[in-house]
C-alpha atoms as a PDB file:
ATOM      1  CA  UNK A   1     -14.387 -34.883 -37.641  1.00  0.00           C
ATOM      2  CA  UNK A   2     -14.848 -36.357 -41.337  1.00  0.00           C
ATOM      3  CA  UNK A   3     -11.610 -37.133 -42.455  1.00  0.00           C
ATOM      4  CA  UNK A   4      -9.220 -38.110 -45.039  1.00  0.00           C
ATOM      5  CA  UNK A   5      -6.075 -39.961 -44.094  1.00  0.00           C
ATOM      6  CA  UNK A   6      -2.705 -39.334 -46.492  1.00  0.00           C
ATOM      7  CA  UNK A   7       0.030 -41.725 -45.905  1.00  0.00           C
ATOM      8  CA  UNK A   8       2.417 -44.647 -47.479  1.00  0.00           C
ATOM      9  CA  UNK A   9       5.000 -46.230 -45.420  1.00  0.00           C
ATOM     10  CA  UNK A  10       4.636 -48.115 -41.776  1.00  0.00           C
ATOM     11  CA  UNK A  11       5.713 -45.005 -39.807  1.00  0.00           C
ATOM     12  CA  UNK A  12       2.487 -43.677 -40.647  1.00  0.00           C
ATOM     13  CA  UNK A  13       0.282 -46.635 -39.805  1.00  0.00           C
ATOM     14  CA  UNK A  14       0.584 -45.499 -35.424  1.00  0.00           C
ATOM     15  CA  UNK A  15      -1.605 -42.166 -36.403  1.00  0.00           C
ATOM     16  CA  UNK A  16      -3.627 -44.401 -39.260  1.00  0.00           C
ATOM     17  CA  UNK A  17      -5.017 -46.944 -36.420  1.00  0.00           C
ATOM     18  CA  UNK A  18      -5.075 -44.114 -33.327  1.00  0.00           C
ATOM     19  CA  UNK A  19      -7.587 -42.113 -36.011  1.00  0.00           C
ATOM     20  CA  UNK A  20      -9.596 -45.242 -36.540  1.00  0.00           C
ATOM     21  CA  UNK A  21      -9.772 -45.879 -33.056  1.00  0.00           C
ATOM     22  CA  UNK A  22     -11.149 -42.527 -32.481  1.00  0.00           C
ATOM     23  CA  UNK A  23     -14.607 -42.018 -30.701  1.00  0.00           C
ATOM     24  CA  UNK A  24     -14.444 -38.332 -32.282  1.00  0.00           C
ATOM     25  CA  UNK A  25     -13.551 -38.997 -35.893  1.00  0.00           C
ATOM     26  CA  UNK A  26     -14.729 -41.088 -38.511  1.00  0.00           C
ATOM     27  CA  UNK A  27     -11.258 -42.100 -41.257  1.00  0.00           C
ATOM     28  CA  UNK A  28     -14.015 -42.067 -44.675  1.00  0.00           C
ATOM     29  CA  UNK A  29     -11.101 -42.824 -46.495  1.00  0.00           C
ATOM     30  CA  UNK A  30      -7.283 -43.292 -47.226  1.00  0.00           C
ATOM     31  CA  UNK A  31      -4.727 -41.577 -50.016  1.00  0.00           C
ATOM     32  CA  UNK A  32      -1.956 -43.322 -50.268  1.00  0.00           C
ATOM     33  CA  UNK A  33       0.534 -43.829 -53.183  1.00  0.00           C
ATOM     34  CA  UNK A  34      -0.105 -46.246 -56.227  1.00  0.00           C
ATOM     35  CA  UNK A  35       1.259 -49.647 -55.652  1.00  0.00           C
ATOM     36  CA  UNK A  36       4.986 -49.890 -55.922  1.00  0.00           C
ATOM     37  CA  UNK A  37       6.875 -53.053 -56.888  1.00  0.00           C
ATOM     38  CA  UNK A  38       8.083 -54.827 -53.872  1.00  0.00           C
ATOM     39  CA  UNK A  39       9.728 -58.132 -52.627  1.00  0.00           C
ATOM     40  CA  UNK A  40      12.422 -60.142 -55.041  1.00  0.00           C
ATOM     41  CA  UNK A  41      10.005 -60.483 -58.092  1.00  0.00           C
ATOM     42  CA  UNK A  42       9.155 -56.961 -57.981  1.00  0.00           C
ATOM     43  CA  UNK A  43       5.300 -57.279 -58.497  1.00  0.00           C
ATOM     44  CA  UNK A  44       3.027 -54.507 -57.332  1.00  0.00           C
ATOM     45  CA  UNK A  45       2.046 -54.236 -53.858  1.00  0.00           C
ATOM     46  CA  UNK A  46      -0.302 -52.056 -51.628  1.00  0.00           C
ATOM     47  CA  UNK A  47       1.373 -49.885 -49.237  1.00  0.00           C
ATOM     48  CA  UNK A  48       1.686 -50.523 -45.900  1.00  0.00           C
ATOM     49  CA  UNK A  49      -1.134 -47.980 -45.244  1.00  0.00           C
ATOM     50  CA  UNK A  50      -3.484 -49.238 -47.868  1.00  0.00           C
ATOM     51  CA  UNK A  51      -3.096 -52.609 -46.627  1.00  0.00           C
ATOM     52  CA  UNK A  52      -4.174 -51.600 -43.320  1.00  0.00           C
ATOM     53  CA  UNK A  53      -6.994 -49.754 -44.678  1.00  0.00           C
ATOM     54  CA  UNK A  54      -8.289 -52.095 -46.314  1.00  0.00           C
ATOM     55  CA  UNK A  55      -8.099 -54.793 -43.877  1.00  0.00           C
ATOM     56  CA  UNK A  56     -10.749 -52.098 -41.578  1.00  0.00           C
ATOM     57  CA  UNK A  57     -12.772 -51.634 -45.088  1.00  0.00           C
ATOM     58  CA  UNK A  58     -12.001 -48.634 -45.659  1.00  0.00           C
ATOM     59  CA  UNK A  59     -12.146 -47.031 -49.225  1.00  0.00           C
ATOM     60  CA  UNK A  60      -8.406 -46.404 -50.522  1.00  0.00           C
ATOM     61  CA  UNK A  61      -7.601 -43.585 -53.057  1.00  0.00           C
ATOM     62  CA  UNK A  62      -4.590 -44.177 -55.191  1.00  0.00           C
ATOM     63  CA  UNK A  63      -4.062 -41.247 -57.754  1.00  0.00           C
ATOM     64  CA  UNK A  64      -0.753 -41.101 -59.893  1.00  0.00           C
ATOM     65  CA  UNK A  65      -1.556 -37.437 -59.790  1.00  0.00           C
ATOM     66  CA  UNK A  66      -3.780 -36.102 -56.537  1.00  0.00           C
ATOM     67  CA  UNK A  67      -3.750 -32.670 -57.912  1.00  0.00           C
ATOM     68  CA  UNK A  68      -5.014 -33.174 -61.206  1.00  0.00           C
ATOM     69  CA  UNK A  69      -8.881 -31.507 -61.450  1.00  0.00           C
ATOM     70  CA  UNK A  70     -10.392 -35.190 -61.156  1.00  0.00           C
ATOM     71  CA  UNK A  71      -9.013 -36.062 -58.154  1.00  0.00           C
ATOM     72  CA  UNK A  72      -9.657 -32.344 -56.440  1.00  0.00           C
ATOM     73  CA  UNK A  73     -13.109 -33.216 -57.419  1.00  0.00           C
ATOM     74  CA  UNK A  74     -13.595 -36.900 -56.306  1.00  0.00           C
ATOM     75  CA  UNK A  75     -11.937 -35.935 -52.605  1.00  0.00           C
ATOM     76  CA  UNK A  76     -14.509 -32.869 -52.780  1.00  0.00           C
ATOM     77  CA  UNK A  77     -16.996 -34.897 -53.297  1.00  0.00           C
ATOM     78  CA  UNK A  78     -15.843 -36.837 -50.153  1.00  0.00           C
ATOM     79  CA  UNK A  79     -16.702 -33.656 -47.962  1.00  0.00           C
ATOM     80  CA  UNK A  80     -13.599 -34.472 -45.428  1.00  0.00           C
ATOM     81  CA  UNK A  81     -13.276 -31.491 -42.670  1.00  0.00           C
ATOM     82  CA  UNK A  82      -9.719 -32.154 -42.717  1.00  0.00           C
ATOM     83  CA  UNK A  83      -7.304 -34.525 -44.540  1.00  0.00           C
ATOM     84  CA  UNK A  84      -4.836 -35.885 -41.733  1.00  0.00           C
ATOM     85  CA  UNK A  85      -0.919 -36.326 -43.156  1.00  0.00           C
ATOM     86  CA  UNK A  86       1.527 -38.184 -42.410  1.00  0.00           C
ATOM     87  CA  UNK A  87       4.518 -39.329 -44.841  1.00  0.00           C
ATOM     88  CA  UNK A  88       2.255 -39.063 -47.871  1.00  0.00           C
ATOM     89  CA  UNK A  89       4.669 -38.345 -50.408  1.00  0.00           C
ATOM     90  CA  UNK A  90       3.773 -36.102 -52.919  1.00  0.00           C
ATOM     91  CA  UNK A  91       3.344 -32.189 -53.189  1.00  0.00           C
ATOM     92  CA  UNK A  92       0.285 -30.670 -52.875  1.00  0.00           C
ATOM     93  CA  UNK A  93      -1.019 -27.673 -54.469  1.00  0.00           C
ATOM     94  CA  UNK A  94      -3.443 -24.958 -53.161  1.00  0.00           C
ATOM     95  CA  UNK A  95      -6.628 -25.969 -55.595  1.00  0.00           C
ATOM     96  CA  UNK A  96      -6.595 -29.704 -52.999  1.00  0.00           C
ATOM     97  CA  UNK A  97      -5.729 -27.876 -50.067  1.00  0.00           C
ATOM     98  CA  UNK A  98      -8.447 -25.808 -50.090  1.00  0.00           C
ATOM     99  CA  UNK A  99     -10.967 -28.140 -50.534  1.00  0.00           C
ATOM    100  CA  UNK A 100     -11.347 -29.561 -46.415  1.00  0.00           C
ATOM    101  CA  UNK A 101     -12.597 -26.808 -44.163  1.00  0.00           C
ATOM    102  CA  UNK A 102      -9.927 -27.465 -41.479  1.00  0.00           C
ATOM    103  CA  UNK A 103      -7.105 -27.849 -44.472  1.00  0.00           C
ATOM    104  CA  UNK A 104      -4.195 -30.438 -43.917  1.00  0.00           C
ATOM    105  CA  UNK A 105      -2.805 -31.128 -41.096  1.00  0.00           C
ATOM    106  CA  UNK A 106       0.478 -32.663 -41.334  1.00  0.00           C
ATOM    107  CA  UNK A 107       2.443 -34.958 -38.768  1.00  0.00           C
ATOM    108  CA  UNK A 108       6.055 -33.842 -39.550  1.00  0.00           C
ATOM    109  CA  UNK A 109       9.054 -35.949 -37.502  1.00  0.00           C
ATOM    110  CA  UNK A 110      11.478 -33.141 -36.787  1.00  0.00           C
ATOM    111  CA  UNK A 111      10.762 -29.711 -34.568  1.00  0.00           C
ATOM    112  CA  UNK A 112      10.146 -27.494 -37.289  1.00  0.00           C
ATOM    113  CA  UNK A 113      11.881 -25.512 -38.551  1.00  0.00           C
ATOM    114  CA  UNK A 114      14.424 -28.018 -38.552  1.00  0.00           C
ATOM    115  CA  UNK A 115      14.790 -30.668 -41.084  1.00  0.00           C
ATOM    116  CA  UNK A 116      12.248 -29.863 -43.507  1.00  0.00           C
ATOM    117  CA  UNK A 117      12.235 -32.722 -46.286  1.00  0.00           C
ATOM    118  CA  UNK A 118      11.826 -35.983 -46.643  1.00  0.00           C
ATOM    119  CA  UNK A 119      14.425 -37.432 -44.615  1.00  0.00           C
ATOM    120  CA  UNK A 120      14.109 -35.692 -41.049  1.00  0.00           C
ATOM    121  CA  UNK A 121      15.315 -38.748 -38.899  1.00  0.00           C
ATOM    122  CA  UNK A 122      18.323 -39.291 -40.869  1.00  0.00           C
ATOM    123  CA  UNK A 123      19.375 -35.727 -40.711  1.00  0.00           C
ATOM    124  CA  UNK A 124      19.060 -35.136 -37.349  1.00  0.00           C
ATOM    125  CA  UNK A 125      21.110 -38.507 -36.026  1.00  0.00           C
ATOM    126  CA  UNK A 126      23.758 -37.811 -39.666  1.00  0.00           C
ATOM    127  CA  UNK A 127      24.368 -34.119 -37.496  1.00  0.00           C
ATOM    128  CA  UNK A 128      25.067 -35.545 -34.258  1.00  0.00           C
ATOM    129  CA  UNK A 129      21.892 -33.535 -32.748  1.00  0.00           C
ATOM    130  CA  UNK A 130      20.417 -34.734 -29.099  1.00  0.00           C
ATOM    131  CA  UNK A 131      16.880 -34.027 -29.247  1.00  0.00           C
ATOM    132  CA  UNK A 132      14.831 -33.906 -31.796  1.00  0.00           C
ATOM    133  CA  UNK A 133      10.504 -34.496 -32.351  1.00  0.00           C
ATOM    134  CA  UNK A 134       7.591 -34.313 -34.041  1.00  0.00           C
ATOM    135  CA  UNK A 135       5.124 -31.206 -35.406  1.00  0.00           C
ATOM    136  CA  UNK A 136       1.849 -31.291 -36.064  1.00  0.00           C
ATOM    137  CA  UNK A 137       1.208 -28.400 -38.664  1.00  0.00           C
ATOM    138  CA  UNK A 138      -0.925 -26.906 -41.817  1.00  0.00           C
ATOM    139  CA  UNK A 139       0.386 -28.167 -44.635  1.00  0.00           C
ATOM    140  CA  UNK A 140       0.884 -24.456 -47.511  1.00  0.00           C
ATOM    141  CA  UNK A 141       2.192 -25.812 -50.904  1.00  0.00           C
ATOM    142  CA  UNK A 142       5.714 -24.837 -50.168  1.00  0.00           C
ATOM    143  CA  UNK A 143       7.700 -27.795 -48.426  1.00  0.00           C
ATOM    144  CA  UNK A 144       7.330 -27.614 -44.461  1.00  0.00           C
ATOM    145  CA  UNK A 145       6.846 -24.436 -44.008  1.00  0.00           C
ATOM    146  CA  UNK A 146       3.248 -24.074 -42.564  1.00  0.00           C
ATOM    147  CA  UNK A 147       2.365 -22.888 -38.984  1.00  0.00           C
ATOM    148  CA  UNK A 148       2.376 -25.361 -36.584  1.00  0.00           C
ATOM    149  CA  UNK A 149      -0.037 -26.467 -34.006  1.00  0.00           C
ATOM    150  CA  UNK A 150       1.909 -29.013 -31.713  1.00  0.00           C
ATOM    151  CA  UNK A 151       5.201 -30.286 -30.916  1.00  0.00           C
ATOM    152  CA  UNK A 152       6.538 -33.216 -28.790  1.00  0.00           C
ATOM    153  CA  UNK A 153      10.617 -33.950 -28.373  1.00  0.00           C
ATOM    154  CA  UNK A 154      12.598 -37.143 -28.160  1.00  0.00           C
ATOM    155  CA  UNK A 155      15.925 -37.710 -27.111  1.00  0.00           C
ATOM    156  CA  UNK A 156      18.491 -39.566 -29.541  1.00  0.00           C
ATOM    157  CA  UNK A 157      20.449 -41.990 -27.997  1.00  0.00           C
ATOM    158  CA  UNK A 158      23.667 -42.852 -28.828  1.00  0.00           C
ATOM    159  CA  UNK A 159      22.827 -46.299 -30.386  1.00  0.00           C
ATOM    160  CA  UNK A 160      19.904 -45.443 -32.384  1.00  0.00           C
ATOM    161  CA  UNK A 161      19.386 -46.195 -36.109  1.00  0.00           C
ATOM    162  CA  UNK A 162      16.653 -44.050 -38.058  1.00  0.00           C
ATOM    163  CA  UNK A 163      14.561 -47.251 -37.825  1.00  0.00           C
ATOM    164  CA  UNK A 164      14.713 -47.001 -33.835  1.00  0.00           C
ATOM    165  CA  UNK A 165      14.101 -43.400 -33.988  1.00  0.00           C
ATOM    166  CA  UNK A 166      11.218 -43.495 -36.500  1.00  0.00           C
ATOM    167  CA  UNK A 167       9.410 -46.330 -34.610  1.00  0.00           C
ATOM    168  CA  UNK A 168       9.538 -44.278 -31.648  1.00  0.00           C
ATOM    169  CA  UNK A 169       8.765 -41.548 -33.251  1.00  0.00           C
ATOM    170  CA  UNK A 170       5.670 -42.476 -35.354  1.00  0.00           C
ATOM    171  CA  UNK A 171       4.211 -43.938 -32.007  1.00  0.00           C
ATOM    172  CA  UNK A 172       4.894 -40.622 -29.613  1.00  0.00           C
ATOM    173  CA  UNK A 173       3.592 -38.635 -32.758  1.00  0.00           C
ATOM    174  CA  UNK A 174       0.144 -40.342 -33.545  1.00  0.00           C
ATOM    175  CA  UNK A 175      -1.248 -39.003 -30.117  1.00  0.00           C
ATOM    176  CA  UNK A 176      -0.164 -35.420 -31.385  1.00  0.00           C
ATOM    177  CA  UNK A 177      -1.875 -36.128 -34.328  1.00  0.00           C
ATOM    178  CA  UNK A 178      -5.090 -36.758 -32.944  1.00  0.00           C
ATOM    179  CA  UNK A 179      -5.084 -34.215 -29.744  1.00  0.00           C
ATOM    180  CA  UNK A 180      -4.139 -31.498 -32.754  1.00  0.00           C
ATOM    181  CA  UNK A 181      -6.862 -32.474 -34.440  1.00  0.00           C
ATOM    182  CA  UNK A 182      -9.017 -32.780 -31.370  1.00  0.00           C
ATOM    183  CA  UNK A 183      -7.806 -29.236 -30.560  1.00  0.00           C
ATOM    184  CA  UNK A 184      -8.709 -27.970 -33.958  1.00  0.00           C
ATOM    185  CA  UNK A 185     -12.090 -29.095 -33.914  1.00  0.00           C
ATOM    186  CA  UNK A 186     -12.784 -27.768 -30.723  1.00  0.00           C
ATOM    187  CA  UNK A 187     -11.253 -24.305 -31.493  1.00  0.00           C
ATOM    188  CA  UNK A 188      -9.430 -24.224 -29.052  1.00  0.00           C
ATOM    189  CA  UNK A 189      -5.813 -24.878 -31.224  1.00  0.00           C
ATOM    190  CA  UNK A 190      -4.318 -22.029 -33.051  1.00  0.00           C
ATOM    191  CA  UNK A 191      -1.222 -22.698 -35.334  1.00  0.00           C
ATOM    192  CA  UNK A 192       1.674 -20.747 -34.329  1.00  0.00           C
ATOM    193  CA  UNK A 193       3.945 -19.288 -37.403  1.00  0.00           C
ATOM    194  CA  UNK A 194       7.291 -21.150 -38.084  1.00  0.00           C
ATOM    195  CA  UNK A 195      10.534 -19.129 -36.726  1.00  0.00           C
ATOM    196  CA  UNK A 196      12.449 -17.472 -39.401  1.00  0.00           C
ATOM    197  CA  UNK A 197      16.054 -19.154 -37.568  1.00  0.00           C
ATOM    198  CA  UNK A 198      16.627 -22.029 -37.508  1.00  0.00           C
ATOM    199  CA  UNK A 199      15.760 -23.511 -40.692  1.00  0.00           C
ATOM    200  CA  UNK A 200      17.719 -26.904 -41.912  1.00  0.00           C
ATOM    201  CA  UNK A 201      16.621 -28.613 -44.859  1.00  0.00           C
ATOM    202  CA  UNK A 202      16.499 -32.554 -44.927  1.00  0.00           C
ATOM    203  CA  UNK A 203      16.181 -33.916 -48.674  1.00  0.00           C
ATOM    204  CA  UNK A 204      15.525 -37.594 -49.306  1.00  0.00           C
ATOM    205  CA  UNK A 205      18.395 -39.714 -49.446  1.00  0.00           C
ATOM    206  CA  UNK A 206      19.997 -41.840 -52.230  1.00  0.00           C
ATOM    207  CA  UNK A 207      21.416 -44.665 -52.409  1.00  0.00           C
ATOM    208  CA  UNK A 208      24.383 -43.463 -53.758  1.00  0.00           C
ATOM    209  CA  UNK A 209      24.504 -40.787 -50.786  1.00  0.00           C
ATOM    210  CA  UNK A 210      24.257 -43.946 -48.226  1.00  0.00           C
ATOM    211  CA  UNK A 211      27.907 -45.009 -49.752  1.00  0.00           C
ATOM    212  CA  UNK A 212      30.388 -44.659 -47.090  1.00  0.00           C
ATOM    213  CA  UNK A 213      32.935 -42.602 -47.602  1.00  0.00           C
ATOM    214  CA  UNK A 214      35.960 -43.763 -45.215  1.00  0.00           C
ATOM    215  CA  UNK A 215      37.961 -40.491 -46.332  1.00  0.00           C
ATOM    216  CA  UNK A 216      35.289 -38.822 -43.272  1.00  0.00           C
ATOM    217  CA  UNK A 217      36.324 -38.657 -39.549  1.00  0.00           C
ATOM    218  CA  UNK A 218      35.095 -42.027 -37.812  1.00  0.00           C
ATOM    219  CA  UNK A 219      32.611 -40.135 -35.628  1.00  0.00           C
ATOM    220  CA  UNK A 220      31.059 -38.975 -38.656  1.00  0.00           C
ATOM    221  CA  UNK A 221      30.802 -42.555 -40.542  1.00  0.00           C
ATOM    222  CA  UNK A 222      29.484 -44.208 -37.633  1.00  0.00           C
ATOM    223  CA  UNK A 223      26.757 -41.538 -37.497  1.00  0.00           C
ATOM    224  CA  UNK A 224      26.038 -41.676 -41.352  1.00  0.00           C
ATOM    225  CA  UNK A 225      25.694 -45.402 -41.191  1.00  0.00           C
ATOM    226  CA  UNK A 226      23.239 -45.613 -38.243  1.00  0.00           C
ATOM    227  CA  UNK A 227      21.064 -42.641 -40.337  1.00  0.00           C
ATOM    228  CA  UNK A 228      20.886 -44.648 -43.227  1.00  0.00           C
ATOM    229  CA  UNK A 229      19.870 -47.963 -41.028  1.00  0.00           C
ATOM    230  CA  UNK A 230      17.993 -49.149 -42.196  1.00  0.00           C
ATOM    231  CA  UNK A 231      16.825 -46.912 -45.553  1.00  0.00           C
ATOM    232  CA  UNK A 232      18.377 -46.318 -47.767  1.00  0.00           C
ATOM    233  CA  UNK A 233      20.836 -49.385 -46.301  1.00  0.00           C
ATOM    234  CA  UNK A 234      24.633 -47.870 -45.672  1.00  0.00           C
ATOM    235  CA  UNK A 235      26.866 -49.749 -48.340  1.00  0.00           C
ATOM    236  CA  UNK A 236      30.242 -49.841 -49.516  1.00  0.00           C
ATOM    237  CA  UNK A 237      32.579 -52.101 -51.564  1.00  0.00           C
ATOM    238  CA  UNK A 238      35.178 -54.326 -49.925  1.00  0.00           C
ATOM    239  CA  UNK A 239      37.585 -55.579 -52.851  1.00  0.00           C
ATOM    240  CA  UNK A 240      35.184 -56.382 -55.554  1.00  0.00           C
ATOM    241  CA  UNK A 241      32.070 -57.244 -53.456  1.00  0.00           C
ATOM    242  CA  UNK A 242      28.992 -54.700 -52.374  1.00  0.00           C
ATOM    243  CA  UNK A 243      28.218 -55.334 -48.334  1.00  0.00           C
ATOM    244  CA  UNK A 244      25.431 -53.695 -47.210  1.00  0.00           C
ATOM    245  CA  UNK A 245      26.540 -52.198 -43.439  1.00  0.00           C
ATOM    246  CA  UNK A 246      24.431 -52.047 -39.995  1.00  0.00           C
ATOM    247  CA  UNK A 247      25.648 -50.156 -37.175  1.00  0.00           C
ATOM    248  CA  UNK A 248      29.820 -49.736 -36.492  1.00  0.00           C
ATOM    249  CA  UNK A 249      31.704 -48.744 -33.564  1.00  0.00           C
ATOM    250  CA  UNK A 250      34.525 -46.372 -33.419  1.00  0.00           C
ATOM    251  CA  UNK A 251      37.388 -47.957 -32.222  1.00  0.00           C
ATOM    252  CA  UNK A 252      39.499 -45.745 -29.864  1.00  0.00           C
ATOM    253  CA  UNK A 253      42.425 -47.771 -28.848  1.00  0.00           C
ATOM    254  CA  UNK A 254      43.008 -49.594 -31.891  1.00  0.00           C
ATOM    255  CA  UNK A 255      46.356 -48.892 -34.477  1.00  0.00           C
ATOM    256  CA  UNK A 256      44.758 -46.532 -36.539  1.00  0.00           C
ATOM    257  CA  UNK A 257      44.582 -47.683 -40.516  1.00  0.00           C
ATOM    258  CA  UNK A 258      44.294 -45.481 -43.734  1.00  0.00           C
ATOM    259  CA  UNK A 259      40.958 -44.544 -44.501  1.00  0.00           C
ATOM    260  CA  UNK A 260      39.515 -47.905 -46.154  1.00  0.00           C
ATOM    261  CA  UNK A 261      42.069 -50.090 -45.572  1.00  0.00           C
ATOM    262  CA  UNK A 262      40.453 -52.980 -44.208  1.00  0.00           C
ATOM    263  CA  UNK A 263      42.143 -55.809 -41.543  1.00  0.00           C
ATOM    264  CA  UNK A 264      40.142 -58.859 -40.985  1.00  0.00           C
ATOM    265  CA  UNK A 265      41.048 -60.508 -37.436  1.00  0.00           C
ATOM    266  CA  UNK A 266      39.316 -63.956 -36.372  1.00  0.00           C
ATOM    267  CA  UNK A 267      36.944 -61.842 -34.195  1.00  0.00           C
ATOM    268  CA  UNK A 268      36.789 -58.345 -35.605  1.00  0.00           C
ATOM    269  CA  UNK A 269      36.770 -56.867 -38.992  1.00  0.00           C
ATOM    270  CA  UNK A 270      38.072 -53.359 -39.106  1.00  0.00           C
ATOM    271  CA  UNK A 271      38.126 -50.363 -41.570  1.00  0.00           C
ATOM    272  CA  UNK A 272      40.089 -46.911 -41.064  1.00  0.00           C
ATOM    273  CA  UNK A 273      38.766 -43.636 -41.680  1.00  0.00           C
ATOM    274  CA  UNK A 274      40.019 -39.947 -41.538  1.00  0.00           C
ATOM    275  CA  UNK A 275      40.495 -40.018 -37.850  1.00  0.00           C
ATOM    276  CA  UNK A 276      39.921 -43.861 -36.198  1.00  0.00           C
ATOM    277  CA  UNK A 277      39.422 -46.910 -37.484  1.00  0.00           C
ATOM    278  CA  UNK A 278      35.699 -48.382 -36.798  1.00  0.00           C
ATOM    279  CA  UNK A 279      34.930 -51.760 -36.367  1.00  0.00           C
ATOM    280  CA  UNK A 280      32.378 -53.418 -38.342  1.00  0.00           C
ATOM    281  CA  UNK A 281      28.985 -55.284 -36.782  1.00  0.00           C
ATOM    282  CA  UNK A 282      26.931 -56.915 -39.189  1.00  0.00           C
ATOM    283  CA  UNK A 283      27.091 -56.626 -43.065  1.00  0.00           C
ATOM    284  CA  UNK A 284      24.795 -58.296 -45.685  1.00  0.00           C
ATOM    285  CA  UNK A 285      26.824 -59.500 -48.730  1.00  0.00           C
ATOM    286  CA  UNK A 286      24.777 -59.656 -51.639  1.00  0.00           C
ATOM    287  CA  UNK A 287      22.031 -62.647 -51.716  1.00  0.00           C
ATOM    288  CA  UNK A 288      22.891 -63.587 -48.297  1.00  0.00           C
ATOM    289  CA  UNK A 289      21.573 -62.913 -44.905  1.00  0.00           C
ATOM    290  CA  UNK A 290      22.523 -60.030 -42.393  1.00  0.00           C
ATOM    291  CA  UNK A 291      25.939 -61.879 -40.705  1.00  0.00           C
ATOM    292  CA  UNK A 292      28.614 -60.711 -38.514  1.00  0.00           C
ATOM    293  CA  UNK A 293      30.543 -59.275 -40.085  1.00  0.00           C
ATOM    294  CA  UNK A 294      34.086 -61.600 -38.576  1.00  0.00           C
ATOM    295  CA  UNK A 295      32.266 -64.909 -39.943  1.00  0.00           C
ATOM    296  CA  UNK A 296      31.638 -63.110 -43.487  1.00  0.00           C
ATOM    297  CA  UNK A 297      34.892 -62.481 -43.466  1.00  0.00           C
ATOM    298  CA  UNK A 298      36.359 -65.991 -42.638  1.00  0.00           C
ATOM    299  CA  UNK A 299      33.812 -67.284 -45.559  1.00  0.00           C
ATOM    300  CA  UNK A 300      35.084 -65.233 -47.948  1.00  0.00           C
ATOM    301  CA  UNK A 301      39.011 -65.640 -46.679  1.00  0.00           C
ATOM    302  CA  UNK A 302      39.243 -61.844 -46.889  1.00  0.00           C
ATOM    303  CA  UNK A 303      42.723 -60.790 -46.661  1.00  0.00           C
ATOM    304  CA  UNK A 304      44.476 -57.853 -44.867  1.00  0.00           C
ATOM    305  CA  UNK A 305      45.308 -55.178 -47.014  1.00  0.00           C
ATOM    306  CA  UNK A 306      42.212 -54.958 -49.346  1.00  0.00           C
ATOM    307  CA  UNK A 307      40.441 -51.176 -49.383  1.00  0.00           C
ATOM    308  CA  UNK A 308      36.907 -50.692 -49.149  1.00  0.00           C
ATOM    309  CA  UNK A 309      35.600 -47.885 -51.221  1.00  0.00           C
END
């Protein structure tokens, strides 16, 4: 097939590359958001998609606004059979979804209908679920909710951050990607309608929604924090200074401690919660390196009895 590949972030480069490597379809070109400021000086970088794109030559589309009339009419000119999806970014409305023949097809990382949104990953290890996947489905203006063509599953282990998951994820899902599409062309794929049960909704996350809130049973923080590992970046304030937080570990046998009390040993660094205390791994103060989070710390003679908040 002709196609058109939608996508920003490095999750979606796995499907970008397995399309290109294709024998049966032929990536004429990539949408992808405008450049966004990046790195410390915040000047305006590709995405990670268009940078791979371009390094293979291929034409990259950029609109502030894909579904104003002159960009329905410069990806029409394009002739795609089907625009291929995956983390895009941006609503699309019927006049640009009608113009392949095949529609959108959309590589979704949750088994629809659960965790709809931007933030699938997150949600899913943030509720404590086991299993969770990827959909391939037709993308209808309203948010998820198309019928889907494909699904694969993938267990969530007790360690994983969203970045583990994701990685995973965007590598098990690029394969459904193209065998949907390879289904689709041969008619041989028909999209099944969502289920009416089941629906969860998984809106993109803030960073002021990654701030930990230590009132919350530990099981809970220590889930929250891997979620948000490592976007949007769990955070919280320890006396006067911001840390940034990786990955924690509840601490069963421990004296418990009043939710965001903290107690700084020589080899630990521990905060309490609504149930257990947790014990900290690695922080990032700000302007520093990720550290443990026991040498921080002894740097910054933390004391026992300061809160985190």
């Amino acid at each position: 097939m002709r196609l058109v590949f939608a996508g920003t972030p490095e999750p979606a480069l796995p499907s970008l590359q397995r399309l290109i490597d294709s024998p049966r379809h032929d990536v004429v070109a990539v949408l992808t958001r405008p450049d966004a400021a990046a790195g410390r000086r915040g000047k305006p970088a590709p995405s990670p998609v268009a940078k791979l794109a371009l390094e293979q030559g291929i034409p990259v589309l950029r609109p502030a606004r894909p579904n104003e009339p002159e960009f329905v009419a410069e990806l029409t000119e394009l002739a795609p059979d089907c625009c291929a999806v995956v983390a895009y970014g941006a609503l699309l409305k019927p006049e640009l979804l009608a113009v392949p023949r095949y529609g959108w097809i959309n590589l979704h990382f949750s088994v629809l209908p659960a965790w709809r949104g931007a933030a699938p990953v997150q949600a899913a290890i943030a509720a404590g679920d086991s299993v969770t996947g990827a959909s391939t489905f037709q993308i209808e203006p309203d948010l998820d909710t198309g019928p889907v063509y494909g699904v694969i599953t993938e267990t969530i282990a007790p360690t994983d951050t969203s970045g583990d998951l994701l990685t995973r994820l965007a590598d098990a899902g690029a394969g459904l990607l193209e065998a949907t599409l390879d289904g689709v062309e041969d008619g041989v794929l028909n999209a099944v309608p969502q289920s009416t049960d089941g629906v969860s909704l998984a809106p993109k996350i803030t960073v002021e929604q990654a701030r930990v809130d230590w009132n919350l049973p530990a099981h809970i923080v220590e889930r929250r924090i891997r979620a948000h590992t490592p976007a949007p970046g769990a955070w919280t304030v320890i006396g006067d200074v911001r840390v940034k937080l990786g990955p924690v570990t509840v601490d069963p046998d421990g004296e418990a401690l009043p939710p965001g009390r903290v107690e700084a040993g020589r080899r630990s660094v521990r905060i309490g919660t609504g149930s257990q205390a947790v014990v900290l791994g690695v922080l990032q103060p700000p302007g520093k390196k990720p550290m443990a989070a026991a040498d921080w710390a002894r740097g910054a003679r933390l004391s026992d009895g300061v809160d985190a908040s």
